[in-house]
C-alpha atoms as a PDB file:
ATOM      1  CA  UNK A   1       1.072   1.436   9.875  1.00  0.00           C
ATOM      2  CA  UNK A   2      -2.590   2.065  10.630  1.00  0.00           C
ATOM      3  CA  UNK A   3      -5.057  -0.879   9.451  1.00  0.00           C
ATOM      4  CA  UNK A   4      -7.990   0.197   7.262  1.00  0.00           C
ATOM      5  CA  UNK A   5     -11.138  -2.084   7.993  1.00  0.00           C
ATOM      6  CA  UNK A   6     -14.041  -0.470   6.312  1.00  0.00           C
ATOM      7  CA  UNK A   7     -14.280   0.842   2.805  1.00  0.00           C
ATOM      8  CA  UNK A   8     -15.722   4.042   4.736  1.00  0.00           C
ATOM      9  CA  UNK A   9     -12.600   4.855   6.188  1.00  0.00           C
ATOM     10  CA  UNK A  10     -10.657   3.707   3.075  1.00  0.00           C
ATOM     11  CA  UNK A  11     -12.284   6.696   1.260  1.00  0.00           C
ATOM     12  CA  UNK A  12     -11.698   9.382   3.867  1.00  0.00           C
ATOM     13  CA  UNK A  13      -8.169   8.775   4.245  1.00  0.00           C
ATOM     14  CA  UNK A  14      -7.590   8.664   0.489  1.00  0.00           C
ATOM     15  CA  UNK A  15      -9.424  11.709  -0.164  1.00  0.00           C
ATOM     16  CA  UNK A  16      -7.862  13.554   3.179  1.00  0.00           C
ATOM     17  CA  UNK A  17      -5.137  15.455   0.661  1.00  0.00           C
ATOM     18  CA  UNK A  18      -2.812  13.903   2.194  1.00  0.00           C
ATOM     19  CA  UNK A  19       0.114  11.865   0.281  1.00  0.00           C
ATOM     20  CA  UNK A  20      -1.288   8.210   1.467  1.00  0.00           C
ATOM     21  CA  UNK A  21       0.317   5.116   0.687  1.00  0.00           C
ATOM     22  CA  UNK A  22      -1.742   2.044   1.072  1.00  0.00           C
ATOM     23  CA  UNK A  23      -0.047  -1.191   1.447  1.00  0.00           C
ATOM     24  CA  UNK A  24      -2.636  -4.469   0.319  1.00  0.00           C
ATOM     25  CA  UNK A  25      -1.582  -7.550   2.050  1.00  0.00           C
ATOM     26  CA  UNK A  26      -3.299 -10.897   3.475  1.00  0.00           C
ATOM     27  CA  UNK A  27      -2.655 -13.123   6.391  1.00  0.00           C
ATOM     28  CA  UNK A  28      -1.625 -16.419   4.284  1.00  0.00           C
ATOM     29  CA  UNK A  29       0.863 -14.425   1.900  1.00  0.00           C
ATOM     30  CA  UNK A  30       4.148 -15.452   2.517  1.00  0.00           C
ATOM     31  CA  UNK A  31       5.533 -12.356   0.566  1.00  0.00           C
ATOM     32  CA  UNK A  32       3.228  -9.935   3.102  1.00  0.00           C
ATOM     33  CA  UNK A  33       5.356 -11.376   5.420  1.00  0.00           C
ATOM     34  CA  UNK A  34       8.310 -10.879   3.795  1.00  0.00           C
ATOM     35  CA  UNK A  35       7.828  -7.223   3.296  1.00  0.00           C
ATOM     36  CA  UNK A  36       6.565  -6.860   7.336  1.00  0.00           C
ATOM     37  CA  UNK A  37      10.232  -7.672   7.833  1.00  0.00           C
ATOM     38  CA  UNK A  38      11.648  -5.158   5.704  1.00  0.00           C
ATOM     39  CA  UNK A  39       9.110  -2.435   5.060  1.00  0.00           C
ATOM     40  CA  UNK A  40       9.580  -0.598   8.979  1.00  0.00           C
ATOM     41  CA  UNK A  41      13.266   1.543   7.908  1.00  0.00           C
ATOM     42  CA  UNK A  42      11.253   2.293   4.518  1.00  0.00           C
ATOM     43  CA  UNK A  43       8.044   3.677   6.230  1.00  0.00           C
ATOM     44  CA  UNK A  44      10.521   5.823   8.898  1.00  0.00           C
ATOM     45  CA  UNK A  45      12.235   7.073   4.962  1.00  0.00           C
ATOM     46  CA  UNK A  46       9.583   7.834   3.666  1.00  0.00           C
ATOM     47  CA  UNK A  47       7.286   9.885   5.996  1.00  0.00           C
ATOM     48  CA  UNK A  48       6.045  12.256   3.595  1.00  0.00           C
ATOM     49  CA  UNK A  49       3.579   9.727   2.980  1.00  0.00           C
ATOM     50  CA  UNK A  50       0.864   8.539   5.532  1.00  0.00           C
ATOM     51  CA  UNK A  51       1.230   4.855   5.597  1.00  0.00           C
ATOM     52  CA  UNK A  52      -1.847   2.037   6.122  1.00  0.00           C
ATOM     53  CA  UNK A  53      -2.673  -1.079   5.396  1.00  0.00           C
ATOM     54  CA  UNK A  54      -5.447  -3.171   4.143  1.00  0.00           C
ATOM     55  CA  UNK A  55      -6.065  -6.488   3.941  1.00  0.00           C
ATOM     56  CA  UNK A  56      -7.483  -7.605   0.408  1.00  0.00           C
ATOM     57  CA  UNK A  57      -9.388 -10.820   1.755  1.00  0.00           C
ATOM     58  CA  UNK A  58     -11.352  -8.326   4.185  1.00  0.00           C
ATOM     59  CA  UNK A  59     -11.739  -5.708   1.834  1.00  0.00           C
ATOM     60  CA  UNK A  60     -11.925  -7.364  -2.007  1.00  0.00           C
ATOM     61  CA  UNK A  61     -14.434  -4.642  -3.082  1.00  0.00           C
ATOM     62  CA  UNK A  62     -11.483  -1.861  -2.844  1.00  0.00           C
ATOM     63  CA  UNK A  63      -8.996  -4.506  -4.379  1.00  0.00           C
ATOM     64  CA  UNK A  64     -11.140  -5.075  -7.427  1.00  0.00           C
ATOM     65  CA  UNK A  65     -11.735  -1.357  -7.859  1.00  0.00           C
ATOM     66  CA  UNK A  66      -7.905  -0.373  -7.917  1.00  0.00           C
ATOM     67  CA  UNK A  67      -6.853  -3.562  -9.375  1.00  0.00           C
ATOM     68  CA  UNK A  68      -5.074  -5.397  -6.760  1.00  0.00           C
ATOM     69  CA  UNK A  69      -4.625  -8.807  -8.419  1.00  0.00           C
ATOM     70  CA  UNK A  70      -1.425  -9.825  -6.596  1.00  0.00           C
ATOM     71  CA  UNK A  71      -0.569  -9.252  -3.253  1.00  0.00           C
ATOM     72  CA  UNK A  72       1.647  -7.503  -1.335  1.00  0.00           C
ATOM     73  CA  UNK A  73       0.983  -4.292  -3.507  1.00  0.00           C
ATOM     74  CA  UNK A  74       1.626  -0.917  -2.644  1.00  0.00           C
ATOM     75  CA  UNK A  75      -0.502   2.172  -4.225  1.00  0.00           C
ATOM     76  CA  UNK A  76      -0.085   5.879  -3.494  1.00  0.00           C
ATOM     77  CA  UNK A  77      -2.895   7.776  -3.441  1.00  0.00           C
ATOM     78  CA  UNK A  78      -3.970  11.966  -3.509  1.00  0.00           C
ATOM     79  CA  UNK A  79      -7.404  13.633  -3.529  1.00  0.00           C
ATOM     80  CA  UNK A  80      -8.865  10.661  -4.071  1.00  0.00           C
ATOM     81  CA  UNK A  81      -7.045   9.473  -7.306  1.00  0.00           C
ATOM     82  CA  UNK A  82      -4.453   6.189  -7.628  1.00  0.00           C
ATOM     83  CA  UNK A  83      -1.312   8.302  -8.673  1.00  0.00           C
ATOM     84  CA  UNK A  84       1.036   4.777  -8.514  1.00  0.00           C
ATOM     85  CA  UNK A  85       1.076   1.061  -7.893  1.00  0.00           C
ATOM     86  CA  UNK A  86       3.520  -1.076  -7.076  1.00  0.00           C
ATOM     87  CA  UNK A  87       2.428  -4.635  -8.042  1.00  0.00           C
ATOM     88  CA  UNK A  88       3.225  -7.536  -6.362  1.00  0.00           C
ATOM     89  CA  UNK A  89       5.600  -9.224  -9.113  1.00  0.00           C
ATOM     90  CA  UNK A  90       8.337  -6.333  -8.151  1.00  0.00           C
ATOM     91  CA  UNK A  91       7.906  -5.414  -4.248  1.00  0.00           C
ATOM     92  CA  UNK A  92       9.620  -8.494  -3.409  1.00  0.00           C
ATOM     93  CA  UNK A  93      12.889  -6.853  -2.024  1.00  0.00           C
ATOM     94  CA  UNK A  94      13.740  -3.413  -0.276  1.00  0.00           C
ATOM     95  CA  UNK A  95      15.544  -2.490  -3.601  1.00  0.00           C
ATOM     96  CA  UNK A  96      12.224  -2.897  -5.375  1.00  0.00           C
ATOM     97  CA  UNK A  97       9.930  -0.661  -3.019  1.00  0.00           C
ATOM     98  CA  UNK A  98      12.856   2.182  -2.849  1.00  0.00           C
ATOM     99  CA  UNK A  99      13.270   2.221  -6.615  1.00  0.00           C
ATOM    100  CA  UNK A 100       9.259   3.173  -6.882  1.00  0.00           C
ATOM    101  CA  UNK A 101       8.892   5.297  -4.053  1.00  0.00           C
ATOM    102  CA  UNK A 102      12.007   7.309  -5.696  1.00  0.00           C
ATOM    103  CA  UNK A 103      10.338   7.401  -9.071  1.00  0.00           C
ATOM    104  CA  UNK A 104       7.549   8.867  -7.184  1.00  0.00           C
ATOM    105  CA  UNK A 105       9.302  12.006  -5.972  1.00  0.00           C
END
């Protein structure tokens, strides 16, 4: 998973029109964590979507904007525009993340 670290190249990837899925995470979140040690079969599953990651304490303008208020949280994003978002509350387990990328498809 690429990091993003400006809100520059948060914009270009998002509006590349490519299926993106941004995972928001920070260093002192024990649930990040969690999800580093699961998330690695789901990205290889799920390749139709480009995977990154950003790290909300680095980049709170973009959190605020797309309404990151709990961390991890994952949000899929095309042409620019939020299509999903997984919030925090229910990406604490494999089963969780699987469920909404499915819903996605």
């Amino acid at each position: 998973m690429e990091k993003i670290t400006t809100v520059e190249q948060f914009n270009e990837i998002i509006n590349s029109g490519k299926d993106v899925l941004v995972k928001f995470y920070a260093g002192w979140c024990p649930d990040c964590t969690r999800m580093d040690m699961f998330i690695d079969p789901i990205v290889e599953a799920y390749d139709k979507y480009v995977w990154y990651e950003a790290n909300r304490d680095d980049l709170p303008e973009l959190a605020e904007k797309y309404d990151v208020m709990g961390i991890p949280s994952l949000l899929i994003f095309k042409d620019g525009e939020k299509l999903a978002h997984l919030h925090s509350a229910n990406a604490k387990s494999p089963e969780q993340v699987t469920a909404f990328l499915d819903a996605q498809a």
